[in-house]
Protein backbone atom coordinates (compact mmCIF):
# COMPACT_ATOMS: atom_id res chain seq x y z
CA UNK A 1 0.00 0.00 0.00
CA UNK A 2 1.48 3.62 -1.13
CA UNK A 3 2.29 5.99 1.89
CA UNK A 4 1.78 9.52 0.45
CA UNK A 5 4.08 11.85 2.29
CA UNK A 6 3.70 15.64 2.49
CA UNK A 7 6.69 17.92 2.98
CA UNK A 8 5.80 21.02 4.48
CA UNK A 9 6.29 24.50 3.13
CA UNK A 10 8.38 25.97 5.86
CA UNK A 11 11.17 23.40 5.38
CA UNK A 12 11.67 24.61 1.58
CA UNK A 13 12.12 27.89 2.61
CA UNK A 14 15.62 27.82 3.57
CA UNK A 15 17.04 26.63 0.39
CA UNK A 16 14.97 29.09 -2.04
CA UNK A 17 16.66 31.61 0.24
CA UNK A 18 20.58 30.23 -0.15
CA UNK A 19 20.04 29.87 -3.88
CA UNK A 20 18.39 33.13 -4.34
CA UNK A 21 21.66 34.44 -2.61
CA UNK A 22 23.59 32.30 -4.82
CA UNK A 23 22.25 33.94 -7.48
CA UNK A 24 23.00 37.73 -6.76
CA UNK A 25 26.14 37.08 -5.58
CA UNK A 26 27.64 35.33 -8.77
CA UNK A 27 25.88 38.28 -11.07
CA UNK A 28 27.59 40.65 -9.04
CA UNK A 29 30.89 38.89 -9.64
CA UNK A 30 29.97 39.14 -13.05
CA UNK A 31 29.10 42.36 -13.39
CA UNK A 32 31.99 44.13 -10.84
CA UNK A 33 34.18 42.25 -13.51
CA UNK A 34 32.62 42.98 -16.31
CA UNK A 35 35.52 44.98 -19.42
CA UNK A 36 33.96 46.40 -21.95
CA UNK A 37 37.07 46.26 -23.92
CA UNK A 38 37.30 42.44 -23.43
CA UNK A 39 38.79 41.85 -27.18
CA UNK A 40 42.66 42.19 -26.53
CA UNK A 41 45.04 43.44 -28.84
CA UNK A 42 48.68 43.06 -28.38
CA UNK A 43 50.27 46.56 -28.77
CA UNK A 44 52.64 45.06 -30.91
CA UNK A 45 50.37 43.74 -33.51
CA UNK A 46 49.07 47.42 -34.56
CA UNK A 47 50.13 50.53 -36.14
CA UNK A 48 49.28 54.09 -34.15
CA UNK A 49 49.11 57.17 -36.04
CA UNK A 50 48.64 60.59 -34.74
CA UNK A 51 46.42 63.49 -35.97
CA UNK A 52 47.88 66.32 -36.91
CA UNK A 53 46.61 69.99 -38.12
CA UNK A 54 48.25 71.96 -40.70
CA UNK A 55 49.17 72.23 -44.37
CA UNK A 56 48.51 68.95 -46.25
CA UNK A 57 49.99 68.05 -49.78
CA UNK A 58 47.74 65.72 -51.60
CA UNK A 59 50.13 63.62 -53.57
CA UNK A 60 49.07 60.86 -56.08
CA UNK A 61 51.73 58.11 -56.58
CA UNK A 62 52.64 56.31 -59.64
CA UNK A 63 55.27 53.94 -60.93
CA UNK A 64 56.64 53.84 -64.41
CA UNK A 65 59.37 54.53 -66.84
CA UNK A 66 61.50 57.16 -68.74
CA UNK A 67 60.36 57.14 -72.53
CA UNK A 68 61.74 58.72 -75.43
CA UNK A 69 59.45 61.67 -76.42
CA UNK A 70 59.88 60.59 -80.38
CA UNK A 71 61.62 57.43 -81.13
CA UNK A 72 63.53 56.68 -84.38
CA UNK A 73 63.16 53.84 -86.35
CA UNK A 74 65.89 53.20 -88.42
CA UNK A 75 64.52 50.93 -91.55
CA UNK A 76 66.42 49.28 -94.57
CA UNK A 77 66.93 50.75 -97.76
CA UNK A 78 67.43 47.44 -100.06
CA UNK A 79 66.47 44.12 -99.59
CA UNK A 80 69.63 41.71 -98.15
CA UNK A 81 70.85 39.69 -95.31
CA UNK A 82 71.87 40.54 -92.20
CA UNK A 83 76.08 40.03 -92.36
CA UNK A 84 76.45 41.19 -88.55
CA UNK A 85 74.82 43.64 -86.31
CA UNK A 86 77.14 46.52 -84.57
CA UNK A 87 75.07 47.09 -81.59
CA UNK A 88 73.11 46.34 -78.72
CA UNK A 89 70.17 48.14 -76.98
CA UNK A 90 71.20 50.41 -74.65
CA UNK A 91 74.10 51.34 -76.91
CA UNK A 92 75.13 54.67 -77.65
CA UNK A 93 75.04 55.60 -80.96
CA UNK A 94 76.20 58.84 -82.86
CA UNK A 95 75.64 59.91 -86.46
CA UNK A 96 77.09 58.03 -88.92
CA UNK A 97 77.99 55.21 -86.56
CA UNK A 98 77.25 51.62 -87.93
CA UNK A 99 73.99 50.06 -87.23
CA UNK A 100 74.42 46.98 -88.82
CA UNK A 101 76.39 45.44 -92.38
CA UNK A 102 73.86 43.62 -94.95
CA UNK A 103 74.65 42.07 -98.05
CA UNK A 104 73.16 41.67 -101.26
CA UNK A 105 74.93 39.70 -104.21
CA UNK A 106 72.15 40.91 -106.98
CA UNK A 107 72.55 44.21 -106.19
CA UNK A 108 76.27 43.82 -106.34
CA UNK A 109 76.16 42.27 -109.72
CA UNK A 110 73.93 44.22 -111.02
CA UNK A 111 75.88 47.74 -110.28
CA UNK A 112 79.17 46.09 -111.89
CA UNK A 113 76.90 45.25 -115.09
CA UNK A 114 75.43 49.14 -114.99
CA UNK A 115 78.57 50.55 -114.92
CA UNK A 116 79.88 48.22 -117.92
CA UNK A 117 77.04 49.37 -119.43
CA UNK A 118 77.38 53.04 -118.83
CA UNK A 119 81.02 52.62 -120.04
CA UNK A 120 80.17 51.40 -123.55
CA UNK A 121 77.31 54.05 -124.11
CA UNK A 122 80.11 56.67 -123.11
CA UNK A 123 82.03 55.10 -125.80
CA UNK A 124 79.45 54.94 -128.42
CA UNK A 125 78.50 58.59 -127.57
CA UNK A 126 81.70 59.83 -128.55
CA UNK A 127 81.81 57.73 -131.24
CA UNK A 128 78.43 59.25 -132.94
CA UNK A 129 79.80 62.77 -131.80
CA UNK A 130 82.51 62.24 -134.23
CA UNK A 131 80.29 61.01 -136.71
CA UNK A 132 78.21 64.05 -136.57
CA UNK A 133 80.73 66.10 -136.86
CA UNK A 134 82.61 64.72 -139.83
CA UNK A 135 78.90 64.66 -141.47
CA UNK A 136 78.04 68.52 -140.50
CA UNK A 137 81.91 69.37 -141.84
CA UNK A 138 81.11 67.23 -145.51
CA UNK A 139 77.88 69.11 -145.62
CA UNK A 140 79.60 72.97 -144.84
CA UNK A 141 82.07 71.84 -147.20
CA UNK A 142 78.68 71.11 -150.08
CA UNK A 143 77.71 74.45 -149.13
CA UNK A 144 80.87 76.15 -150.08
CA UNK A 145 81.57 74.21 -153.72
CA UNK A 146 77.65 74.90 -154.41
CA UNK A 147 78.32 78.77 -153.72
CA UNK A 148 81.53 78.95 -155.67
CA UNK A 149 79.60 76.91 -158.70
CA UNK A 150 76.90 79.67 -158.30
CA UNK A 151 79.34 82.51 -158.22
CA UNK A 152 81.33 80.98 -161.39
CA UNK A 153 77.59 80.61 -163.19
CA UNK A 154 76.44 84.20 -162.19
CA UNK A 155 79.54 85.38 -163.82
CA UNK A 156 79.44 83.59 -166.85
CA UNK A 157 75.75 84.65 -166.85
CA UNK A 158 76.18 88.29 -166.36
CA UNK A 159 79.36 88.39 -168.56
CA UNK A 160 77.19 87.07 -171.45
CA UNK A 161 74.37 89.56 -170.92
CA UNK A 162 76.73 92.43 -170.85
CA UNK A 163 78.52 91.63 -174.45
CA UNK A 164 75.15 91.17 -175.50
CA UNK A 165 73.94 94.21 -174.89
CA UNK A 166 76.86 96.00 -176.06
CA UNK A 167 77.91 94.37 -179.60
CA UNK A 168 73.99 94.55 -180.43
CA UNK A 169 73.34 90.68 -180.26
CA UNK A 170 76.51 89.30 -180.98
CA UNK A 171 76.28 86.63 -178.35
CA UNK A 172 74.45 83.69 -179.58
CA UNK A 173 70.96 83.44 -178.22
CA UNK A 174 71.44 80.24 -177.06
CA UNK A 175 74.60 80.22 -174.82
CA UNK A 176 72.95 83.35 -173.31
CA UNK A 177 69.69 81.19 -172.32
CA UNK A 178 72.18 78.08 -171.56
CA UNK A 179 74.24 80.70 -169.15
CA UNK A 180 70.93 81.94 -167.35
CA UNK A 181 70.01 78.49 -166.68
CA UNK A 182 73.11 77.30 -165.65
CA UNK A 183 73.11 80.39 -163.10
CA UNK A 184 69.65 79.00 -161.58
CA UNK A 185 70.32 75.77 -161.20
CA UNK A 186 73.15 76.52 -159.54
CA UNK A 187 71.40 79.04 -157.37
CA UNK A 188 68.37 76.58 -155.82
CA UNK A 189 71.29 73.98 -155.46
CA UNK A 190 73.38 76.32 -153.14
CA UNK A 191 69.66 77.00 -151.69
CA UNK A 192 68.97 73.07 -151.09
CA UNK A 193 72.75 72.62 -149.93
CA UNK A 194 72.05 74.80 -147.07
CA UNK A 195 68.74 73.75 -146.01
CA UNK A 196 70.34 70.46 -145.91
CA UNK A 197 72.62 71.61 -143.72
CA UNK A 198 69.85 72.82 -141.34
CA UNK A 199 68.21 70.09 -141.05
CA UNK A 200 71.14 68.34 -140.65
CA UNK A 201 71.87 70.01 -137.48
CA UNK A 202 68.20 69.27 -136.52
CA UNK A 203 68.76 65.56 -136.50
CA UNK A 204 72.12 65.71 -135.26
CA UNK A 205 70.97 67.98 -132.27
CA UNK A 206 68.07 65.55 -131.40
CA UNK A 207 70.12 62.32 -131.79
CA UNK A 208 72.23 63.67 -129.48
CA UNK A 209 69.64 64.73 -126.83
CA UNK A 210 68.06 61.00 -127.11
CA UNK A 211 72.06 59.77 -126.67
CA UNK A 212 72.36 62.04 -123.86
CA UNK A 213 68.67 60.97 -122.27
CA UNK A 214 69.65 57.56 -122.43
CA UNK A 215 73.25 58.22 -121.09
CA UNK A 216 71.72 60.05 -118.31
CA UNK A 217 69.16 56.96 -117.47
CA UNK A 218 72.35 54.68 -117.18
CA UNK A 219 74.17 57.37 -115.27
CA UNK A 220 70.76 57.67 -112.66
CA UNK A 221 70.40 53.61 -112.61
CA UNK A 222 74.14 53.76 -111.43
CA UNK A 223 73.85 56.01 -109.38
CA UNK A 224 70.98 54.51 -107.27
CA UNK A 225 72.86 51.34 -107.38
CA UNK A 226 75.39 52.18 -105.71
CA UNK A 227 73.59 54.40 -103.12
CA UNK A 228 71.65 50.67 -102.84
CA UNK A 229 75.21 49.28 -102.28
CA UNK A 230 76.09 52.54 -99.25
CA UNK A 231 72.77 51.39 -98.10
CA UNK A 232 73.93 47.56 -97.10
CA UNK A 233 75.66 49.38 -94.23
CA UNK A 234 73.44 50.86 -92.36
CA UNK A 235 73.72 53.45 -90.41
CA UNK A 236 71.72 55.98 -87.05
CA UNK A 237 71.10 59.35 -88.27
CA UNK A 238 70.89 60.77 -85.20
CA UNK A 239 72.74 60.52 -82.08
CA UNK A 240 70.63 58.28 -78.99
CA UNK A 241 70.33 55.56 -76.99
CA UNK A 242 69.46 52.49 -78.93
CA UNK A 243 66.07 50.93 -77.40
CA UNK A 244 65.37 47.85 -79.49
CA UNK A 245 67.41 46.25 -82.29
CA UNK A 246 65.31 43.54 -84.69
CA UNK A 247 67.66 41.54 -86.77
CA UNK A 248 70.02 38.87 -86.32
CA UNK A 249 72.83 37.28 -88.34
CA UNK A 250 71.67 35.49 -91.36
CA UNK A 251 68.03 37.13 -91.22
CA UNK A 252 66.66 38.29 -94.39
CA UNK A 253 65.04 41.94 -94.48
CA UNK A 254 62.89 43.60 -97.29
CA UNK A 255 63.51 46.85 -98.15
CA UNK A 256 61.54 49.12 -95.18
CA UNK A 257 62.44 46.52 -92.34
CA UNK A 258 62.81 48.63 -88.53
CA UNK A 259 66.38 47.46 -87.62
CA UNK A 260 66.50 49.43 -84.59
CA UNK A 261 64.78 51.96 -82.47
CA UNK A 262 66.55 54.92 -81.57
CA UNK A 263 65.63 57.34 -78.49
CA UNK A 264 67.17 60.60 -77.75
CA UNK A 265 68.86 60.49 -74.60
CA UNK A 266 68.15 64.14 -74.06
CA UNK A 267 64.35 64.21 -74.75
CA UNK A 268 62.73 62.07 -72.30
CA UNK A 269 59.77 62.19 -70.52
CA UNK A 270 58.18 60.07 -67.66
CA UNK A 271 55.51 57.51 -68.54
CA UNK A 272 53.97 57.14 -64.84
CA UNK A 273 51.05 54.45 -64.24
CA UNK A 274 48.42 56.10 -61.72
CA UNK A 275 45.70 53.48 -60.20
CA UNK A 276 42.34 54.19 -61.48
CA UNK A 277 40.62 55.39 -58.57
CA UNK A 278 43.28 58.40 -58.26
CA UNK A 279 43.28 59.57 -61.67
CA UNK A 280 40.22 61.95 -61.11
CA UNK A 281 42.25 64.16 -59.00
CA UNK A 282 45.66 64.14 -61.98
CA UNK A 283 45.05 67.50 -64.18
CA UNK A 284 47.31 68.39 -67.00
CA UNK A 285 50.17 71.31 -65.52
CA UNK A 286 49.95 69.81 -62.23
CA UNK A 287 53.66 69.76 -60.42
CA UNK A 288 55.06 66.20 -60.55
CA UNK A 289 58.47 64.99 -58.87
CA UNK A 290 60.26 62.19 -60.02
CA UNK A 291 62.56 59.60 -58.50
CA UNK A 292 64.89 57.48 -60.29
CA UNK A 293 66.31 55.87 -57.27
CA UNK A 294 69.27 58.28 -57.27
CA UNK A 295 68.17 61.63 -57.97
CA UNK A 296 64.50 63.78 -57.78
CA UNK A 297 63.38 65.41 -60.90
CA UNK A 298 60.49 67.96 -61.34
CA UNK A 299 58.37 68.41 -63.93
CA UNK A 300 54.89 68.59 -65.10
CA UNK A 301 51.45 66.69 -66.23
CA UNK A 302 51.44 67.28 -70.29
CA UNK A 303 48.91 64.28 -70.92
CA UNK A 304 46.80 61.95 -69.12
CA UNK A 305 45.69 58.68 -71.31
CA UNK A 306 42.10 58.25 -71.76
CA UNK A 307 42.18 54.55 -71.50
CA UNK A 308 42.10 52.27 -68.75
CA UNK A 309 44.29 49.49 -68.60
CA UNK A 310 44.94 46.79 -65.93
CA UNK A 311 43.45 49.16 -63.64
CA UNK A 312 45.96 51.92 -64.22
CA UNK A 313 46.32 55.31 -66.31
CA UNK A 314 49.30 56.64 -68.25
CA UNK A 315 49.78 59.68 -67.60
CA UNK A 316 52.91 61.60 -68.96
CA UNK A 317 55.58 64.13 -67.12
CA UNK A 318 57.31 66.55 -69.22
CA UNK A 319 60.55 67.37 -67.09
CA UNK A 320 60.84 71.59 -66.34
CA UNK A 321 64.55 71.15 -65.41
CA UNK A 322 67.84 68.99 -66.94
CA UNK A 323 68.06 65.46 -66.62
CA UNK A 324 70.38 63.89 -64.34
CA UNK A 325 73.49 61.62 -65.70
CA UNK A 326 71.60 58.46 -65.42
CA UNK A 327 68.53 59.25 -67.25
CA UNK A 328 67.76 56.66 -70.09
CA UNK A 329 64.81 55.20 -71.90
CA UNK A 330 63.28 52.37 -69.87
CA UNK A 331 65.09 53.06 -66.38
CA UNK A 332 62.29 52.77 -63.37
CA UNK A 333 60.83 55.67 -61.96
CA UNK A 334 58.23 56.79 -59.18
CA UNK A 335 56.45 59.42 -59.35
CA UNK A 336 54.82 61.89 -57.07
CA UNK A 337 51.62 64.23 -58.49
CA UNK A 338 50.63 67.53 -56.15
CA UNK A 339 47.23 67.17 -56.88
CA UNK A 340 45.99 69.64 -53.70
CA UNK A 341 47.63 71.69 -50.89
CA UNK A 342 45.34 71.79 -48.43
CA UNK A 343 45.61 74.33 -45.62
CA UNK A 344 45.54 74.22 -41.93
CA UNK A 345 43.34 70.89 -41.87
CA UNK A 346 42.89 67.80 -39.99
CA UNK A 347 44.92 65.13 -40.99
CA UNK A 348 46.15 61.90 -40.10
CA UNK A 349 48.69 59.08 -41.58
CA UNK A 350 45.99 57.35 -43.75
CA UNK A 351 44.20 54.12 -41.76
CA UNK A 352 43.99 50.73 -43.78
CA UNK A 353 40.78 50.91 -45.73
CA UNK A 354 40.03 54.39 -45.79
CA UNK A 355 38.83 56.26 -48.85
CA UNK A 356 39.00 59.73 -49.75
CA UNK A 357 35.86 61.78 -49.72
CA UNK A 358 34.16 59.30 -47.86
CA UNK A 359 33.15 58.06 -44.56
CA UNK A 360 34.42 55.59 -42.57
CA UNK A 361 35.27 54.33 -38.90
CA UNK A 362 38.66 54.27 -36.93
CA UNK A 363 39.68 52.97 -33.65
CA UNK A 364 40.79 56.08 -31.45
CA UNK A 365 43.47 55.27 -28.18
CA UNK A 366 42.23 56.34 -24.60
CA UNK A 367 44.43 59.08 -23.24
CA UNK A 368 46.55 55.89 -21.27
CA UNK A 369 47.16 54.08 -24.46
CA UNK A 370 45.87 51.03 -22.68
CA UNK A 371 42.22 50.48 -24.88
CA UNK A 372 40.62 52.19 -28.02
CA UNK A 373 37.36 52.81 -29.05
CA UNK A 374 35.29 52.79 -32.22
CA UNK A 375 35.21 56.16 -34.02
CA UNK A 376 32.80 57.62 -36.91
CA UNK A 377 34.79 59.75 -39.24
CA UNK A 378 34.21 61.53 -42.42
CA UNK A 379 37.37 61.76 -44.63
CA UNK A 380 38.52 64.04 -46.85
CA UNK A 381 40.94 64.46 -49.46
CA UNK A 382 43.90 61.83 -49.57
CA UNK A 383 47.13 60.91 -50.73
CA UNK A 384 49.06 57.42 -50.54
CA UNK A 385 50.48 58.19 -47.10
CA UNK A 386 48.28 60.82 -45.48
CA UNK A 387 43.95 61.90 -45.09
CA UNK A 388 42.56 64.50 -43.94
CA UNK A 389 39.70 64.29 -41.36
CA UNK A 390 36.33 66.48 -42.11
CA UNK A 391 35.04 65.16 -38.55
CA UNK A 392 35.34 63.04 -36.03
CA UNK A 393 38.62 63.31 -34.58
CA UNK A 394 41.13 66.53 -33.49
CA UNK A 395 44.63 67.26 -33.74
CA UNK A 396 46.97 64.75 -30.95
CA UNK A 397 44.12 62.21 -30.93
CA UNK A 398 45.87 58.93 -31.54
CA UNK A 399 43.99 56.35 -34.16
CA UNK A 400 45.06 52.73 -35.14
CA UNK A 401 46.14 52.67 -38.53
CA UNK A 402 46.46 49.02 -39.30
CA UNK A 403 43.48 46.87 -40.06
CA UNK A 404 40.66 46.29 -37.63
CA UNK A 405 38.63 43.22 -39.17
CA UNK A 406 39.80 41.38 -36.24
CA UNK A 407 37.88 43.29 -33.93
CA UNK A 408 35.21 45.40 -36.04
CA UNK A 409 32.64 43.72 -34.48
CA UNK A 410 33.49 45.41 -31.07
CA UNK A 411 33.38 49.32 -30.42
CA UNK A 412 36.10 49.14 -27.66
CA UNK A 413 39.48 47.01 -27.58
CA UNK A 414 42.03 46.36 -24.61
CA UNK A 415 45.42 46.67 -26.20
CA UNK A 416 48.21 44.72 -23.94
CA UNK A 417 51.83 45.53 -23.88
């Protein structure tokens, strides 16, 4: 049989009362110990930046290259192959100096045959000149027997007429007739004898002009030859460094080949490569100083490339003062744009993850150094190194400049030495 058995309410009272105590006393442990900066950082870990106020210089960086501002292509002349090549890039080259040696057999055998040629028309030239002349003396010499057969008929003639006249007939009718004829004939044959000789001179003058014209085509087709043949070494034009060369031994070129590229070493300018989210701020004129690693260099914007590529923008420097000693195409720049200069502003060394113009958070040290707390800020203008602050922070305020992903999900951190 069950035996129900009652427990009475006073003897339960005493432990609701210990646990109840229980209670409050391990919340107020709790709480007296609560940190609200419970996520530790070690001080070691981080970066610390200070804010500052004063003048700002917003600076957009860039890395890049010296390039010529023209380069020179120096191309082939004449078809041939390459016999050996004089120089290397980054060669210095003056004019006149020897690129590279080509040679062309045809063009050799062909220049020998031009100038046997040009040798036997000389020869047949003054060959027909003689000619010529012996013909133009024959026919002066026609001119002067037909004038003295004239003269001798004319006489005769007029010798007849006059003993005619005077003896009243006495000359026989028919030698005078046979006299006047004679004198005529004679006459239009002196007349033909010189025409003859006219025309003569015609033909003679444009034989030798075609003569000549062809002699001159020879003389030309030589000429070029052989300028062909100064060709096969070729040679820079102007003095530079040379950038690229394109041939090697035994290579065949056509005529118009690029051999090699040639930059003046005294007209350079800097081809800088500015991210894309910078470039808004880059304006042609702006102040730009460049560093080749051994010496600074200012100069100016002149052109900023409207393309994007790999997330960058050329933009080009033209230098505003002499170039130092070791200025030559390709050789690896940076490059430093004054964009802004800001005055007496807020402005800090620039926090992981912050973006110009926009807002953002930072973590801001306690006076002590010993926790930091989260921060709304607005940010201004920036370069690669510094921001300034619109709000949120004042000048000797300390931030943490390093990232805060970590801990971003916490407004206050203990930092630990």
């Amino acid at each position: 049989m069950d035996i129900k058995r009652t427990i009475k309410k006073g003897r339960l009272k005493p432990f609701l009362i210990a646990g109840s105590a229980l209670f409050v006393l391990i919340a107020g442990y709790l709480l007296i110990s609560f940190d609200p900066g419970g996520f530790e950082v070690r001080a070691s870990n981080i970066l610390i930046g200070q804010v500052k106020q004063g003048d700002m210089v917003i600076e957009v960086q860039g890395n890049g290259i010296l390039a010529p501002r023209n380069a020179t292509w120096i191309a082939s002349n004449i078809d041939g192959i390459v016999e050996s090549v004089k120089v290397k890039p980054g060669a210095a080259v003056e004019p006149g100096d020897i690129i590279a040696v080509l040679v062309n057999p045809e063009l050799i055998q062909t220049t020998e045959e031009l100038r046997w040629e040009l040798g036997a028309k000389e020869a047949e030239n003054k060959a027909l000149r003689g000619q010529q002349e012996s013909a133009y003396l024959a026919a002066k010499i026609a001119i002067v027997k037909a004038e003295q057969e004239y003269r001798h008929a004319k006489l005769e003639y007029d010798v007849a007429e006059m003993l005619n006249k005077r003896n009243d007939g006495s000359v026989p009718l028919l030698v005078l007739h046979r006299s006047k004829l004679a004198t005529e004939q004679t006459k239009q044959s002196l007349m033909y004898t010189k025409e003859q000789l006219e025309k003569l001179a015609i033909v003679q003058k444009e034989n030798r002009e075609a003569d000549d014209a062809r002699l001159s085509k020879l003389k030309n087709m030589l000429a070029r030859a052989e300028t062909q043949i100064r060709s096969l070494t070729v040679k820079a034009s102007e003095a530079g460094i040379i950038q690229v060369t394109n041939i090697e031994v035994g290579q065949h070129i056509t005529n118009g080949f690029s051999l090699a590229r040639v930059a003046r070493k005294d007209q350079l300018i800097a081809e800088l490569k500015v991210p894309e989210r910078q470039i808004r701020d880059v304006a042609i004129d702006q102040s730009v100083l460049i560093n080749t690693h051994t010496n600074q260099i200012h100069g100016r914007v002149s052109r900023i490339d409207p393309a994007v590529i790999n997330g960058t923008v050329q933009v080009d420097v033209e230098f505003t003062e002499p170039l130092p000693n070791e200025a030559r195409p390709d050789l690896s720049i940076e490059g430093r744009v004054q964009v802004a200069n800001l005055k007496n502003v807020i402005y800090a060394p620039r926090p992981m993850y912050a973006q110009s113009n926009t807002p953002g958070i930072v973590y801001k040290l306690a006076a002590d150094g010993k926790s930091a707390v989260k921060v709304p800020v607005n940010f201004g203008m920036g370069s690669a190194n510094e921001i300034a602050i619109s709000s949120g922070l004042v000048a000797t305020d300390h931030i943490i400049l390093s990232s805060y992903q970590p801990w971003e999900h916490v407004d206050q951190i203990s930092i630990t030495r």
